[in-house]
N, C-alpha and C. Protein backbone atom coordinates (compact mmCIF):
# COMPACT_ATOMS: atom_id res chain seq x y z
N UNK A 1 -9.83 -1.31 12.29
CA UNK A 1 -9.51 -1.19 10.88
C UNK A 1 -10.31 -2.24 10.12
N UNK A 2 -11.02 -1.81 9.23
CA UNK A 2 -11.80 -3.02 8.11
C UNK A 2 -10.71 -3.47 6.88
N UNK A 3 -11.24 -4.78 6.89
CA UNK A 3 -10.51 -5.13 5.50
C UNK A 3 -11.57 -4.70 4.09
N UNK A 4 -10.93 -4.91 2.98
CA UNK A 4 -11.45 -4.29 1.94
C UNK A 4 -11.40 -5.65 0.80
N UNK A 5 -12.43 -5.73 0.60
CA UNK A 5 -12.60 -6.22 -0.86
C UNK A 5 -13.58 -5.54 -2.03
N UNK A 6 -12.71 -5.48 -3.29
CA UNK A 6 -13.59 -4.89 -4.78
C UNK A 6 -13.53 -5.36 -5.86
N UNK A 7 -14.61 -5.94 -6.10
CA UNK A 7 -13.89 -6.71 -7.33
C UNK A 7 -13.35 -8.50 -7.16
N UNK A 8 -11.93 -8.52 -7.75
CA UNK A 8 -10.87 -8.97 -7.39
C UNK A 8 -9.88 -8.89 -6.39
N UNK A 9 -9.97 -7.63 -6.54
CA UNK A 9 -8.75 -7.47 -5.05
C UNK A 9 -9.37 -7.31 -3.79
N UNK A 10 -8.66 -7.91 -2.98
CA UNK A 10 -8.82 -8.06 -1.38
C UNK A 10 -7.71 -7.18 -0.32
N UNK A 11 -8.21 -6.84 0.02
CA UNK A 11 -7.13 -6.24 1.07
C UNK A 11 -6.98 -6.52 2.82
N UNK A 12 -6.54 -7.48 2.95
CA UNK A 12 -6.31 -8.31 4.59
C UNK A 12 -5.41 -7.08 5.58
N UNK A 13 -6.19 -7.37 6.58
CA UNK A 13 -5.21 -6.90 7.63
C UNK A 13 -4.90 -7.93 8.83
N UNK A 14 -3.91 -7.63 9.27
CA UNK A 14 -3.42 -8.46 10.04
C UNK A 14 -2.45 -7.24 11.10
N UNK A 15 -2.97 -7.46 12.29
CA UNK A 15 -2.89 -6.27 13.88
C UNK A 15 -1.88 -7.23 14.28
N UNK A 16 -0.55 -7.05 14.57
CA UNK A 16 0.26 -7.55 15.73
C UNK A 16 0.82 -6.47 16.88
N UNK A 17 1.43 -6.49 17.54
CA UNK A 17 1.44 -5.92 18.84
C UNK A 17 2.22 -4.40 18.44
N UNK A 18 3.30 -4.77 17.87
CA UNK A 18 3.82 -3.08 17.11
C UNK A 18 3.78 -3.01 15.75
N UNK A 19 2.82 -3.84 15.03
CA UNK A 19 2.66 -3.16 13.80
C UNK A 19 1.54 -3.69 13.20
N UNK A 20 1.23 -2.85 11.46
CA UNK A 20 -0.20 -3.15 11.02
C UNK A 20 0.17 -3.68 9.99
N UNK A 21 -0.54 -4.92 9.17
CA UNK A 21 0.02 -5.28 8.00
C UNK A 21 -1.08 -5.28 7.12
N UNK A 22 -0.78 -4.59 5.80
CA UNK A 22 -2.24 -4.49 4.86
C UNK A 22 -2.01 -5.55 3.63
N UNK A 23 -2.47 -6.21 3.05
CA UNK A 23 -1.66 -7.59 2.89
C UNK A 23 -2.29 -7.37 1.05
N UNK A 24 -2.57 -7.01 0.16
CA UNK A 24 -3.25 -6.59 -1.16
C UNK A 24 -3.30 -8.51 -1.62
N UNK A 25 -4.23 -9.01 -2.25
CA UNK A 25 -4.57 -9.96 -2.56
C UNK A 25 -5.31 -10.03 -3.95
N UNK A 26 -4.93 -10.49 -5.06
CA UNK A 26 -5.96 -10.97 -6.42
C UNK A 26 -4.95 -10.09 -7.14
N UNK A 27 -6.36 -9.18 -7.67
CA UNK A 27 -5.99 -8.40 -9.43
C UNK A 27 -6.80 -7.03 -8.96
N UNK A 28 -6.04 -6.16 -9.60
CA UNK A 28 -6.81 -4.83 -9.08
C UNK A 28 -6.94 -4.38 -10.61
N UNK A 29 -8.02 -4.46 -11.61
CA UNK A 29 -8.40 -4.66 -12.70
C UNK A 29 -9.54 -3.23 -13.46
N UNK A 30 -9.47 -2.89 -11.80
CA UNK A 30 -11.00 -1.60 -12.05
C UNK A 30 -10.82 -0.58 -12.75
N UNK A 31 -11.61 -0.09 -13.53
CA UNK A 31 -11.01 1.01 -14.41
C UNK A 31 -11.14 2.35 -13.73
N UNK A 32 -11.64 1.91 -12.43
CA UNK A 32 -10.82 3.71 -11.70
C UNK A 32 -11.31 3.50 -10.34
N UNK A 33 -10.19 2.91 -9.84
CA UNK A 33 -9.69 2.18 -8.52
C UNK A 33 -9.51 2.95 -7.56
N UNK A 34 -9.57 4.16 -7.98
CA UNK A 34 -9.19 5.61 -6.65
C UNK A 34 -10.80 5.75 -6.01
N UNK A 35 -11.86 5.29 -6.99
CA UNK A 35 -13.20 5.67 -6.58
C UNK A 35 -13.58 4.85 -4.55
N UNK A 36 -12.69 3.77 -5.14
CA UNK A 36 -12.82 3.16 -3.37
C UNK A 36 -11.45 2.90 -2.95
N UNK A 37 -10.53 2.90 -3.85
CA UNK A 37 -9.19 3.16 -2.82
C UNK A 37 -8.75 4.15 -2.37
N UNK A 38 -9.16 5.44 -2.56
CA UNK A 38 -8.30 7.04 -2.34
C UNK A 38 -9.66 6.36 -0.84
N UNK A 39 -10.94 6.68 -0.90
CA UNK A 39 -10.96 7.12 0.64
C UNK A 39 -10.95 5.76 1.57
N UNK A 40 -10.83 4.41 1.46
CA UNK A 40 -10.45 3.28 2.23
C UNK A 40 -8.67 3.52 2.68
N UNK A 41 -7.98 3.77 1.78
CA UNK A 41 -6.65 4.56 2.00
C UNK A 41 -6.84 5.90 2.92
N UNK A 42 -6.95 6.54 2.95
CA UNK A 42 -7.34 7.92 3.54
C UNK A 42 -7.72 7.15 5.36
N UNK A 43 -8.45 6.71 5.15
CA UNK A 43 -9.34 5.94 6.45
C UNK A 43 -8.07 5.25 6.93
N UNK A 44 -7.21 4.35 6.33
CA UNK A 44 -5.98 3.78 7.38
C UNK A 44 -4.95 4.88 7.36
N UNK A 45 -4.61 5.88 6.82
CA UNK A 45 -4.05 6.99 7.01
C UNK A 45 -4.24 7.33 8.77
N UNK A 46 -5.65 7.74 8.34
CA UNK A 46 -5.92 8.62 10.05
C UNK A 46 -6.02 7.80 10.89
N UNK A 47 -6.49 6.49 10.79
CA UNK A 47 -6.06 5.18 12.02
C UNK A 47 -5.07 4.80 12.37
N UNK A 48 -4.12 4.65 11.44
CA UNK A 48 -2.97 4.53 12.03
C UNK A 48 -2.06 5.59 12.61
N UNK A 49 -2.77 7.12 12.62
CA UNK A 49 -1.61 8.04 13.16
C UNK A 49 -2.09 7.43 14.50
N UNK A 50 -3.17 7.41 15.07
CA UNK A 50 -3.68 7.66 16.35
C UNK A 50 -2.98 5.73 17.19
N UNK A 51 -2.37 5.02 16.22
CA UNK A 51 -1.81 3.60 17.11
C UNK A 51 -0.65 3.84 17.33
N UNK A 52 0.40 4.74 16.54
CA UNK A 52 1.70 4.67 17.33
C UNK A 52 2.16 3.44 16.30
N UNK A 53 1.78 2.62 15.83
CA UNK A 53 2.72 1.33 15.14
C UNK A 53 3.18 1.43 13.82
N UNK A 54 4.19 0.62 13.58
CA UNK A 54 4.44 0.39 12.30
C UNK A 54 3.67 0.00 11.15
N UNK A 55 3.76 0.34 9.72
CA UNK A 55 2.20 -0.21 8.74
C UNK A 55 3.30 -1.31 8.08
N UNK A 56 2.81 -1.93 7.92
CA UNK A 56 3.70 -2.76 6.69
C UNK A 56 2.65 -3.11 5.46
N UNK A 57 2.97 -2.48 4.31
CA UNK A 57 2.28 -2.99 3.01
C UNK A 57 2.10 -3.55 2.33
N UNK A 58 1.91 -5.45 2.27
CA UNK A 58 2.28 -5.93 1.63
C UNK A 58 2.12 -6.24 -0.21
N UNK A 59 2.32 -6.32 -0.94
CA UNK A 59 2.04 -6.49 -2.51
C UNK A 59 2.15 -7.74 -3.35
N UNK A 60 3.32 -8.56 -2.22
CA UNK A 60 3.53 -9.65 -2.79
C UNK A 60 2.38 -10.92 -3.00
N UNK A 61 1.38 -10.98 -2.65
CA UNK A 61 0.28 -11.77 -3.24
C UNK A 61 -0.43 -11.04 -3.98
N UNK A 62 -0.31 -9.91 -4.78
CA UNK A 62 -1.50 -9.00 -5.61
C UNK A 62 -0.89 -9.19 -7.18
N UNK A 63 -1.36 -10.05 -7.96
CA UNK A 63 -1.41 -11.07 -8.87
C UNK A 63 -1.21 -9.68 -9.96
N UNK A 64 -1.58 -8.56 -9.97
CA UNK A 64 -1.64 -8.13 -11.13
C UNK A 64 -2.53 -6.69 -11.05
N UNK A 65 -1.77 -5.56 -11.25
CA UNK A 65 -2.57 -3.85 -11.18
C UNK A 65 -2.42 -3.54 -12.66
N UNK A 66 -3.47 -2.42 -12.65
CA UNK A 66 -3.71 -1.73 -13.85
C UNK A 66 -3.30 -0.74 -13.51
N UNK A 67 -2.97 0.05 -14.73
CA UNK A 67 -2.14 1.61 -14.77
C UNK A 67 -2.79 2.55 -13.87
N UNK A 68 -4.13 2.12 -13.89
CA UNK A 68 -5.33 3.13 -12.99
C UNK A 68 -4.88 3.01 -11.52
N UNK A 69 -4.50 1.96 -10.96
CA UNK A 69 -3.97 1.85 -9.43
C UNK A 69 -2.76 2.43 -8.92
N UNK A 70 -2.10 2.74 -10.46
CA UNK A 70 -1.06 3.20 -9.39
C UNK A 70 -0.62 4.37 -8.73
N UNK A 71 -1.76 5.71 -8.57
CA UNK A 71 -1.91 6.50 -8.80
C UNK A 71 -2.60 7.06 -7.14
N UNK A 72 -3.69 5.80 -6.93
CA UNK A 72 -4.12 5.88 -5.55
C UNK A 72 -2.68 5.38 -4.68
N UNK A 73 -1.95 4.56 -4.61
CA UNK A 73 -1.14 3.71 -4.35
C UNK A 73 0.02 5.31 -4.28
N UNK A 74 0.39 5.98 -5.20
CA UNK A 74 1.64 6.82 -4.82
C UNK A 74 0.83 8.05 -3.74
N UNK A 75 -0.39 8.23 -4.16
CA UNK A 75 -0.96 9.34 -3.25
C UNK A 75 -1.21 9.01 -1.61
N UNK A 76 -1.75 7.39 -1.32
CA UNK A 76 -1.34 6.66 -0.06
C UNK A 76 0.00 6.57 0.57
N UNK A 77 1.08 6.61 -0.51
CA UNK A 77 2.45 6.39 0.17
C UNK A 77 2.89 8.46 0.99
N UNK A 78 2.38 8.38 0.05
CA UNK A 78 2.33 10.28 0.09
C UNK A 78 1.63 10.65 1.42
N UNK A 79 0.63 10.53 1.41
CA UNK A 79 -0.03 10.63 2.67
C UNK A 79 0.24 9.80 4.03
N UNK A 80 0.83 8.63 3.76
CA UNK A 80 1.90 8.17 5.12
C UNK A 80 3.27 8.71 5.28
N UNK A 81 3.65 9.32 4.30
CA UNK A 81 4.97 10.53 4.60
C UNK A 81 4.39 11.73 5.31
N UNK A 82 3.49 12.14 4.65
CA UNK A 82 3.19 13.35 5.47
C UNK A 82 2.53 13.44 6.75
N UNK A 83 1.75 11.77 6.85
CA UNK A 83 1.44 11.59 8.69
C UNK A 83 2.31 11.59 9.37
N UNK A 84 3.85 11.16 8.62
CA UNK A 84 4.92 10.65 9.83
C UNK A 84 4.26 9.21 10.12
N UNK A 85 4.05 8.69 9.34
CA UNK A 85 3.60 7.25 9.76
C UNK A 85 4.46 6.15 9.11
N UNK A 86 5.61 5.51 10.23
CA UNK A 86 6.59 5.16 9.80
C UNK A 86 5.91 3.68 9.10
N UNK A 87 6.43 3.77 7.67
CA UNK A 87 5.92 2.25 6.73
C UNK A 87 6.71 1.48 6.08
N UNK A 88 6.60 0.12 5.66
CA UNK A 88 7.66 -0.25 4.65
C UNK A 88 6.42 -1.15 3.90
N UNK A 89 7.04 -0.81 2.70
CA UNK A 89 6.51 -1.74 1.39
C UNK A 89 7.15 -2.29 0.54
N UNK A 90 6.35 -4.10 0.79
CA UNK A 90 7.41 -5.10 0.45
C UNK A 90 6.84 -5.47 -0.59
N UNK A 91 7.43 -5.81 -1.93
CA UNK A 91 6.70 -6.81 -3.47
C UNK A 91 7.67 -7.53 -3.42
N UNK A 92 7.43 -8.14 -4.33
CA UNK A 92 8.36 -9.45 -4.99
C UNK A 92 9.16 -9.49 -5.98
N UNK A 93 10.33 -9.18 -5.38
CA UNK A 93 11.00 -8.88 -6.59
C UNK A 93 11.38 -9.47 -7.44
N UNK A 94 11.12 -11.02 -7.48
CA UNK A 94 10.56 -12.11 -8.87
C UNK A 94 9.75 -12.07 -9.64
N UNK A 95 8.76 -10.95 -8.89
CA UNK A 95 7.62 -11.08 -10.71
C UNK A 95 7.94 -9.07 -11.36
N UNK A 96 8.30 -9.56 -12.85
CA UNK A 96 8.80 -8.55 -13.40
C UNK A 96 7.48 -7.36 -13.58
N UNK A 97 6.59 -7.88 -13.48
CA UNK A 97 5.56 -6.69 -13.51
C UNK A 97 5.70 -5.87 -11.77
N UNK A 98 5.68 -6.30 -10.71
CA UNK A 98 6.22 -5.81 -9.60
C UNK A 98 7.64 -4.92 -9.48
N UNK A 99 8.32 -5.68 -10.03
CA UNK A 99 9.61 -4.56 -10.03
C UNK A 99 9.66 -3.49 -10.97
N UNK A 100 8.52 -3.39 -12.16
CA UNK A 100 8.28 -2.26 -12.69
C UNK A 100 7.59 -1.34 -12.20
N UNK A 101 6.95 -1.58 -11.02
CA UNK A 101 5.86 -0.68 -10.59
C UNK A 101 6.35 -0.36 -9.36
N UNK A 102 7.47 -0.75 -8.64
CA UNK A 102 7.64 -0.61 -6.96
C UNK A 102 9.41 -0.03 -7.35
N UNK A 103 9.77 -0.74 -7.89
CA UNK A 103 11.65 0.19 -7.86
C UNK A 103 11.65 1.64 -8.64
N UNK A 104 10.39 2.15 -9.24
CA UNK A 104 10.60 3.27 -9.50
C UNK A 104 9.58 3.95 -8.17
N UNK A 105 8.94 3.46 -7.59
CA UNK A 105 8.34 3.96 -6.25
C UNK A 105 9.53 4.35 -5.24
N UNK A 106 10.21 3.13 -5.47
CA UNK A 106 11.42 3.35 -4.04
C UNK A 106 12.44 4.30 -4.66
N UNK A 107 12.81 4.42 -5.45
CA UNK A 107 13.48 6.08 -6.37
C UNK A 107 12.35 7.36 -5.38
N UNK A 108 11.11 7.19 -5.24
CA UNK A 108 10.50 8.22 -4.71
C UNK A 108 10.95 8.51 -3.72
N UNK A 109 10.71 7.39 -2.71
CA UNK A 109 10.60 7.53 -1.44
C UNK A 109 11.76 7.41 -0.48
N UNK A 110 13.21 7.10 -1.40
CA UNK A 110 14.35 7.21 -1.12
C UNK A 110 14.84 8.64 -0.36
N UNK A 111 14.23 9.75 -0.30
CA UNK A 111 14.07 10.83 -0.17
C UNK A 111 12.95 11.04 1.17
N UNK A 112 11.90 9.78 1.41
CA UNK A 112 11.04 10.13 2.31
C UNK A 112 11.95 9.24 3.87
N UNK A 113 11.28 10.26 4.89
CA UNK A 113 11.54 9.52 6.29
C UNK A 113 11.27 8.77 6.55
N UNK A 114 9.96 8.31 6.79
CA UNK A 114 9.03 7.20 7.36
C UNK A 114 8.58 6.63 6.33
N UNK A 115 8.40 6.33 5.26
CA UNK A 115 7.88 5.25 3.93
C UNK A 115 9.31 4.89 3.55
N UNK A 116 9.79 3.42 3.66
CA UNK A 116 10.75 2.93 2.61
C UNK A 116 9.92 1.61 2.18
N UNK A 117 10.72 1.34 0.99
CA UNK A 117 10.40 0.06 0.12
C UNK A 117 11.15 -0.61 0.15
N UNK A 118 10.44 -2.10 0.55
CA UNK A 118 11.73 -3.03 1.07
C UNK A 118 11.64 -3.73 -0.31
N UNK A 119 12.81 -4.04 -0.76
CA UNK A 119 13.19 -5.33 -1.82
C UNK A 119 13.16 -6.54 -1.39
């Protein structure tokens, strides 16, 4: 799995023995963020069906998204429901721009099997 940087934002991974952690880092600022996140997303989609592990998503160091991100971001959660690729995605629920963008996510996915959103 490659890590990703564009811009501002960084995206770390970190491999432990049963699970994958994608770690989002900076400001995701681009005015159309799907152009390299829909297929870098897509790409850990199909890698991770074939490990068997858990993904964990992290958000809580990603300083700050634009309306344009969040769009790749529900179509990724979407596409780890429909791999069956069991995930959880964690933000911070201290910064008020995070809990505007992730507790109406977890309203989504309250409904999905394998994607929950951890608080």
């Amino acid at each position: 799995m490659r890590e990703l940087t564009e811009g501002l934002l960084t995206i770390a991974i970190e491999e432990k023995d049963n699970e994958v952690c994608l770690k989002l880092e900076g400001d995701s600022r681009d005015i159309e963020p799907a152009v390299f996140l829909d297929p870098y997303f897509k790409e850990i989609v199909e890698e991770m069906k074939s490990k068997g592990k858990k993904l964990v998503v992290d958000f809580r160091n990603l300083n700050s998204m634009n309306s344009s991100t969040v769009l790749p971001i529900i179509t990724f959660v979407r596409n780890l429901e429909e791999g069956s690729i069991s995930t959880e995605i964690v933000f911070d629920l201290e910064s008020n721009w995070q809990k505007a963008s992730f507790i109406p996510l977890s309203a989504i996915t309250k409904f999905y099997k394998f994607v929950k959103v951890i608080r």
